[in-house]
PDB file of N, CA and C in Angstrom:
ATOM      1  N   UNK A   1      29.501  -4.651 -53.483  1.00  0.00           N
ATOM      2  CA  UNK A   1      30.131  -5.838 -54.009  1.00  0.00           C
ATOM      3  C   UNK A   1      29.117  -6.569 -54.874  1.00  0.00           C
ATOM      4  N   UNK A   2      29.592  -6.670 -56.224  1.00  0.00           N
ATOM      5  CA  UNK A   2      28.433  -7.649 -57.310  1.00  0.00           C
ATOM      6  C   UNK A   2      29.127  -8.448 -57.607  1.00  0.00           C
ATOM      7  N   UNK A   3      28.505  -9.583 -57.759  1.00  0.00           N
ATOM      8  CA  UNK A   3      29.092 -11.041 -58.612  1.00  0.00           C
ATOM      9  C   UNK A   3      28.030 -12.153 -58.493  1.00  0.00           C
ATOM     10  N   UNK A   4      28.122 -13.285 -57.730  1.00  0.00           N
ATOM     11  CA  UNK A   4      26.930 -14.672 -57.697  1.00  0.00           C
ATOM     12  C   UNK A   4      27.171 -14.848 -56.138  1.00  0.00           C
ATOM     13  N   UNK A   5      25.428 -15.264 -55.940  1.00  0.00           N
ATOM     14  CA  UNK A   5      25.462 -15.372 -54.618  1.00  0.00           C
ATOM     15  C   UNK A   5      24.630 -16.824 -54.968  1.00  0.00           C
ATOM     16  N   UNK A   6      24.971 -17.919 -54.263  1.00  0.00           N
ATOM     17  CA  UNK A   6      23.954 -19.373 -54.297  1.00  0.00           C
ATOM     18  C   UNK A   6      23.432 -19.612 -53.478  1.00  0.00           C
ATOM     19  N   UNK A   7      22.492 -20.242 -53.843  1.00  0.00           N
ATOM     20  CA  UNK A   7      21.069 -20.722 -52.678  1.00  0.00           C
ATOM     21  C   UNK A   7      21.215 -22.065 -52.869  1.00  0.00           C
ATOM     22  N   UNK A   8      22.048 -22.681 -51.481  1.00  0.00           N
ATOM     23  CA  UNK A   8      21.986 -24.047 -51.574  1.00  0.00           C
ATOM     24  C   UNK A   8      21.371 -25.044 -50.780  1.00  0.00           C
ATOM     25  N   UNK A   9      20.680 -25.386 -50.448  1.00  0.00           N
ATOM     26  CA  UNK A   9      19.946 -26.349 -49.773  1.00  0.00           C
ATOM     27  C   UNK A   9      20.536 -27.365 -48.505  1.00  0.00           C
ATOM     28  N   UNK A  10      20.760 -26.723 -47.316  1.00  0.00           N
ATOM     29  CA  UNK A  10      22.066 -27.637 -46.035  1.00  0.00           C
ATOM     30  C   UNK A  10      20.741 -29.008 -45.582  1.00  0.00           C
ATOM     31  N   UNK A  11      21.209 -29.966 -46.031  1.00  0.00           N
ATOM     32  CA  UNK A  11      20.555 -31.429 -45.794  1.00  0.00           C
ATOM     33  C   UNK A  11      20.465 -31.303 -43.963  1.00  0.00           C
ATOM     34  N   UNK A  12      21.895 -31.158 -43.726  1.00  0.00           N
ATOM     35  CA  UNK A  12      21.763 -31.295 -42.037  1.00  0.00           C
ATOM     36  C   UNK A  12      21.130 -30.455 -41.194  1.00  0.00           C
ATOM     37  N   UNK A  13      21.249 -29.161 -41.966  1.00  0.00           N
ATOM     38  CA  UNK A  13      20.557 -28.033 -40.730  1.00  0.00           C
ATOM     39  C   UNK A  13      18.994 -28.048 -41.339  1.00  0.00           C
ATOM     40  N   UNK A  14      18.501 -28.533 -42.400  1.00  0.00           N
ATOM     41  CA  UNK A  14      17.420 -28.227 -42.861  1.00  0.00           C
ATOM     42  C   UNK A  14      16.670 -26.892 -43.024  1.00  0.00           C
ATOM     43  N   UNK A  15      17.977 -25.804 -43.825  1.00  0.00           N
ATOM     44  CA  UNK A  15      17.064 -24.962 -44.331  1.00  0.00           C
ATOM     45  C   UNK A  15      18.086 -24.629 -45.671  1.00  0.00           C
ATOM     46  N   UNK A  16      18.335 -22.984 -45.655  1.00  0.00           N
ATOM     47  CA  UNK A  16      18.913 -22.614 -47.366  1.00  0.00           C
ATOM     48  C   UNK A  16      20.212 -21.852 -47.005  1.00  0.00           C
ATOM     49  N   UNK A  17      21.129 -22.044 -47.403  1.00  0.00           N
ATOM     50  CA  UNK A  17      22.671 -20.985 -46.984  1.00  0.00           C
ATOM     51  C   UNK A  17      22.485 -20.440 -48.283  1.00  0.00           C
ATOM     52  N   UNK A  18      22.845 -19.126 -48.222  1.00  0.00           N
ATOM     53  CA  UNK A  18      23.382 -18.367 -48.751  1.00  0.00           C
ATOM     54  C   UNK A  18      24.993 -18.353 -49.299  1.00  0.00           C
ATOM     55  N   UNK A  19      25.391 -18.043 -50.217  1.00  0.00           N
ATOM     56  CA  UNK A  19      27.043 -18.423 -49.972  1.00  0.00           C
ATOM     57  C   UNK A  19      27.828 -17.760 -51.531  1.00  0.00           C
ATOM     58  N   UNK A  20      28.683 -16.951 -51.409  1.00  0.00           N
ATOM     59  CA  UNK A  20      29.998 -16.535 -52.413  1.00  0.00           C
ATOM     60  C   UNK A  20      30.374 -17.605 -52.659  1.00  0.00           C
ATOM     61  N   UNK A  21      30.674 -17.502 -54.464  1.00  0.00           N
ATOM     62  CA  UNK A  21      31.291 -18.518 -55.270  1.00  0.00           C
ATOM     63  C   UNK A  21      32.742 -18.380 -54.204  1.00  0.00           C
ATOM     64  N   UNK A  22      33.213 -20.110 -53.913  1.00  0.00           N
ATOM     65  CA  UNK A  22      34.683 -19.731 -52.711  1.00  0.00           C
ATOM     66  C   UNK A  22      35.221 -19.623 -51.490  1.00  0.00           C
ATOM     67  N   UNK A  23      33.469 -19.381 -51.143  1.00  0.00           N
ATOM     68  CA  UNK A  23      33.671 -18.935 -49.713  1.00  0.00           C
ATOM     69  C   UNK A  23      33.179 -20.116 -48.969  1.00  0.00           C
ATOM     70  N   UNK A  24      34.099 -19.492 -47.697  1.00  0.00           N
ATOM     71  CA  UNK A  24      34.447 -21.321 -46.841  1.00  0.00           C
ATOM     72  C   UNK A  24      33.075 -20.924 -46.148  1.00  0.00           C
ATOM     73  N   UNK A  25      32.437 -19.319 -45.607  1.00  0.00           N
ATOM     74  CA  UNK A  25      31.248 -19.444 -44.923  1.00  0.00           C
ATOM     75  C   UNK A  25      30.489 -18.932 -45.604  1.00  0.00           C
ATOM     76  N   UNK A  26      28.988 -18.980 -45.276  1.00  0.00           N
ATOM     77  CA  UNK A  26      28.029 -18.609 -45.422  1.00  0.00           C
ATOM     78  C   UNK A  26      27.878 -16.979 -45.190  1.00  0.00           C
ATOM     79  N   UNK A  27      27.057 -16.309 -46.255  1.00  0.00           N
ATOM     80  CA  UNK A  27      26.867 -14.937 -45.971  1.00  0.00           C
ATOM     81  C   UNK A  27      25.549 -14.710 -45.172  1.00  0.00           C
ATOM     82  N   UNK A  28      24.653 -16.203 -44.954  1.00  0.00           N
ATOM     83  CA  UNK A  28      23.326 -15.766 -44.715  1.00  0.00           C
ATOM     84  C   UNK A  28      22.772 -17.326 -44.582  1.00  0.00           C
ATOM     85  N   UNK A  29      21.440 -17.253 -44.097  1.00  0.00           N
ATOM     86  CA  UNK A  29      20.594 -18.619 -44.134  1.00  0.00           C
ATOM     87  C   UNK A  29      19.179 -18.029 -43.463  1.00  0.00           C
ATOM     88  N   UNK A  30      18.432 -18.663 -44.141  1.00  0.00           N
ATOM     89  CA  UNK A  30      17.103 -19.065 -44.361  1.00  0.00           C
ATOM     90  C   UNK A  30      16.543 -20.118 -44.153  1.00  0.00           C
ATOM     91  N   UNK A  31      15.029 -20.461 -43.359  1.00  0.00           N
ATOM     92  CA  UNK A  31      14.300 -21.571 -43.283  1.00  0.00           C
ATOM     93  C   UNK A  31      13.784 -21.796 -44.565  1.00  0.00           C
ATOM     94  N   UNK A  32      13.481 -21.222 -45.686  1.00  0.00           N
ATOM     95  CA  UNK A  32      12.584 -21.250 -46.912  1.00  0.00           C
ATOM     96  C   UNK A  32      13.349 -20.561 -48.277  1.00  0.00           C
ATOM     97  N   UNK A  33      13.130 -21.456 -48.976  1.00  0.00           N
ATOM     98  CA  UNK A  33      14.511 -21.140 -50.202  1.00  0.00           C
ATOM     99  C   UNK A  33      14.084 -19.471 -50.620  1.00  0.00           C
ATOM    100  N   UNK A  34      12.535 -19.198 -50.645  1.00  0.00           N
ATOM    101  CA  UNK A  34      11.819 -17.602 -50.859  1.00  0.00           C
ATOM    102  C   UNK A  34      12.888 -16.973 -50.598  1.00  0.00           C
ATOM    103  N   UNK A  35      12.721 -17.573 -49.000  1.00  0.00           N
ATOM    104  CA  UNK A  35      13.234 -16.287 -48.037  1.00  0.00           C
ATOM    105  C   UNK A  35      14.403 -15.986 -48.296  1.00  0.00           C
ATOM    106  N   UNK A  36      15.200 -17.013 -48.717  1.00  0.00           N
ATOM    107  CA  UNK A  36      16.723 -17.028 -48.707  1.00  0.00           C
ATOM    108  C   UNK A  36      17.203 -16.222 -50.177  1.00  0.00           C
ATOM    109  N   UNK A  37      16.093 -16.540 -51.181  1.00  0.00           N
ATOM    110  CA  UNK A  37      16.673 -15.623 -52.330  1.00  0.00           C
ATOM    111  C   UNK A  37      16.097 -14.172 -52.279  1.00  0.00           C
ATOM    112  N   UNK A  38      14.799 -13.683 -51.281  1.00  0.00           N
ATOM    113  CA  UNK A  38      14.859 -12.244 -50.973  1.00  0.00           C
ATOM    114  C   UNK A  38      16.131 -11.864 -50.094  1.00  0.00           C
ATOM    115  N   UNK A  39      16.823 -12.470 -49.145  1.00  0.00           N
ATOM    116  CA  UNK A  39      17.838 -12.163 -48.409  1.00  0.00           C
ATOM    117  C   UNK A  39      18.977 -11.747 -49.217  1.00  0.00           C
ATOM    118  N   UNK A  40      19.173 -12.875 -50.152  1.00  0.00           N
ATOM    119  CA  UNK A  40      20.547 -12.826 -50.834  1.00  0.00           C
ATOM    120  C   UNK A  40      20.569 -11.676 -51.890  1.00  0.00           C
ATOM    121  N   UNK A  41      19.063 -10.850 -52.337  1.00  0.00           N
ATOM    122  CA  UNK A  41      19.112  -9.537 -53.245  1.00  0.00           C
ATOM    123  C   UNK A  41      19.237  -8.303 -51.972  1.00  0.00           C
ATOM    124  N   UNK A  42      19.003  -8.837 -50.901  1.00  0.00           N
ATOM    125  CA  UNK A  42      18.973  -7.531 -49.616  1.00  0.00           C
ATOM    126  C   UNK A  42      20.622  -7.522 -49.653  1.00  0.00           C
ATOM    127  N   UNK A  43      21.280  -8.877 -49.131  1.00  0.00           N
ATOM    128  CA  UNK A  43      22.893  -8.809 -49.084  1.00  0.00           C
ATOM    129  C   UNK A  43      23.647  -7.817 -50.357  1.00  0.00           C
ATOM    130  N   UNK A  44      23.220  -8.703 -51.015  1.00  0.00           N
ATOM    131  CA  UNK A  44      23.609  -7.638 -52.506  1.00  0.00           C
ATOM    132  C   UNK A  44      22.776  -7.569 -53.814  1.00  0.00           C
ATOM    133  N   UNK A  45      22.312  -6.601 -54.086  1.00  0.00           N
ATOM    134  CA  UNK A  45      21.038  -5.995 -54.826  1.00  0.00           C
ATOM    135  C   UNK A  45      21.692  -6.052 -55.825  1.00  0.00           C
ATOM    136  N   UNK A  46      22.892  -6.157 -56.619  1.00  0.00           N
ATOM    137  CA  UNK A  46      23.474  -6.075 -57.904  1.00  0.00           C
ATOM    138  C   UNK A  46      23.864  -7.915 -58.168  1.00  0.00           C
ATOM    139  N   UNK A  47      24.074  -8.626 -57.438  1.00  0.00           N
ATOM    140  CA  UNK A  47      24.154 -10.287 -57.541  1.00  0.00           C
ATOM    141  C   UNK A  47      23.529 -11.059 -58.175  1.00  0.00           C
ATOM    142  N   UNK A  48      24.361 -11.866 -59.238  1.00  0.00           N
ATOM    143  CA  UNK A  48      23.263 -12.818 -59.873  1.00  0.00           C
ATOM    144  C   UNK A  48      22.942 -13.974 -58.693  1.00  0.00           C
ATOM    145  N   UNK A  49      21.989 -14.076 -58.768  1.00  0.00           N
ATOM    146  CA  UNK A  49      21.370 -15.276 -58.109  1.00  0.00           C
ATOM    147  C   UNK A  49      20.902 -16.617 -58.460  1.00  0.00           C
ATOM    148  N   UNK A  50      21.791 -17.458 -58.344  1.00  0.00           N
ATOM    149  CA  UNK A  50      21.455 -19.131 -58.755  1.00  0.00           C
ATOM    150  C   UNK A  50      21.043 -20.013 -57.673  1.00  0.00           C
ATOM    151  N   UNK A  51      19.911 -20.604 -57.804  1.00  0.00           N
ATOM    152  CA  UNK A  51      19.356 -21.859 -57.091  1.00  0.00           C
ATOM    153  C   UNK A  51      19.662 -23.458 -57.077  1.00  0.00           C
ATOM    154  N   UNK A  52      19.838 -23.660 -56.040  1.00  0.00           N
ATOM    155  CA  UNK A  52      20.416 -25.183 -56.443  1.00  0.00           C
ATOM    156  C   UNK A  52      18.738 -26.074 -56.470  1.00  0.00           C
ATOM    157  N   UNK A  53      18.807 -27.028 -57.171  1.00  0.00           N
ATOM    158  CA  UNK A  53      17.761 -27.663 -57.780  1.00  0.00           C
ATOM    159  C   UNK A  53      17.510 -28.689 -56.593  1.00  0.00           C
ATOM    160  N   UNK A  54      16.139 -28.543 -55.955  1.00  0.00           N
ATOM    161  CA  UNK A  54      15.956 -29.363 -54.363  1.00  0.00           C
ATOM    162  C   UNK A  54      15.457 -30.814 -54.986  1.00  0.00           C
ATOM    163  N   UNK A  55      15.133 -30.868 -56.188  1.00  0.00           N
ATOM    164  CA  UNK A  55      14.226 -31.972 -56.270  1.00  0.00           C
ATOM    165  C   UNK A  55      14.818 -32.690 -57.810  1.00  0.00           C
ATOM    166  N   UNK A  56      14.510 -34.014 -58.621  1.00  0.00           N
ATOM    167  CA  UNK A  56      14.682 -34.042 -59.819  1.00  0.00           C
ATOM    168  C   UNK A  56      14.135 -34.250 -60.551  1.00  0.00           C
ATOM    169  N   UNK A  57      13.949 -33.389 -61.862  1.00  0.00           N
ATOM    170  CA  UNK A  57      12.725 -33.293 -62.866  1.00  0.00           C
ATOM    171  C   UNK A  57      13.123 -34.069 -64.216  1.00  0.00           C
ATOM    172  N   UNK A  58      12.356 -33.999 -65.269  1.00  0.00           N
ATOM    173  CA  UNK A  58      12.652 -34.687 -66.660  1.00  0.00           C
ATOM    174  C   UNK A  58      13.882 -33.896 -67.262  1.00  0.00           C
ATOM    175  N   UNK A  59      14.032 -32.804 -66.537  1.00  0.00           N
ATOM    176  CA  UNK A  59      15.078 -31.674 -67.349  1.00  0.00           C
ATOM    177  C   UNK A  59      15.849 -30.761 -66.518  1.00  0.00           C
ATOM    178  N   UNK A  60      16.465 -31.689 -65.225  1.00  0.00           N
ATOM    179  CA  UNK A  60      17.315 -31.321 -64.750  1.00  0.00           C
ATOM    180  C   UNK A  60      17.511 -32.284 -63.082  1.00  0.00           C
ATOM    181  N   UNK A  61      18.865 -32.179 -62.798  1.00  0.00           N
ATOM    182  CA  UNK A  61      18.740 -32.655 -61.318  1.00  0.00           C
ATOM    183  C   UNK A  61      18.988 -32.032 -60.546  1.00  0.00           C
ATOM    184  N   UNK A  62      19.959 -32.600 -59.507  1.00  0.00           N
ATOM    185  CA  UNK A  62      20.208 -31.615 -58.329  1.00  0.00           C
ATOM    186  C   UNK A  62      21.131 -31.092 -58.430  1.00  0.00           C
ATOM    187  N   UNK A  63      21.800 -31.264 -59.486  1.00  0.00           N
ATOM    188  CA  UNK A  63      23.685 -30.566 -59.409  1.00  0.00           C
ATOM    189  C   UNK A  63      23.214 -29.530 -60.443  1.00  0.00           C
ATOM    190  N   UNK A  64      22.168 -29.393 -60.613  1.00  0.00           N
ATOM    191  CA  UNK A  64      21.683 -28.419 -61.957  1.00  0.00           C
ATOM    192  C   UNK A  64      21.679 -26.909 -60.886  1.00  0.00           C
ATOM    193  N   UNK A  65      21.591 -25.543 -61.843  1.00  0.00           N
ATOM    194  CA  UNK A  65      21.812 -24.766 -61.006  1.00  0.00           C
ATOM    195  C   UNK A  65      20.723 -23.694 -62.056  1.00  0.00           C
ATOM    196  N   UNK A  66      19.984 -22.890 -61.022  1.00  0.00           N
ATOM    197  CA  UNK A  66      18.796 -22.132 -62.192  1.00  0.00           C
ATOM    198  C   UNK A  66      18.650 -20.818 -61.534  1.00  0.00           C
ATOM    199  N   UNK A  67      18.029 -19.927 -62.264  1.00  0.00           N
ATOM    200  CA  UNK A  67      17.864 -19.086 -61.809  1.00  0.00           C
ATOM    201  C   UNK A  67      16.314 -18.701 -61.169  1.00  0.00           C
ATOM    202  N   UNK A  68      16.238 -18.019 -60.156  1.00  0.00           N
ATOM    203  CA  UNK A  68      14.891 -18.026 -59.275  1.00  0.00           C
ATOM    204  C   UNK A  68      13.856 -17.294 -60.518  1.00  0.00           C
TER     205      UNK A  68
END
């Protein structure tokens, strides 16, 4: 299965979900965003992978979305 997998940052559990554009659950989670975007190429090795932005810079915020 290929398509986008996101690395989003859970405020409450304090670490990184993994997650299908759609999907009500999580495919995966991680303590460390690393870890979570080596996981999400193990889940699926053909997946683009986008990061959600933890922090805010001169050239982007948090709703910004990048690639690792």
């Amino acid at each position: 299965m290929s398509g986008k997998l996101f690395i989003e940052r859970r405020e409450d559990e304090g670490d990184y979900a993994i997650r299908r554009p759609g999907a009500e659950r999580i495919s995966g989670h991680e303590s460390t965003q690393a870890d979570a975007i080596e996981r999400a190429h193990e889940i699926d090795p053909n997946a683009t992978v986008q990061v959600e932005r933890v922090r805010n810079t001169s050239v982007g915020h948090r709703d910004k979305w990048r690639r690792p």
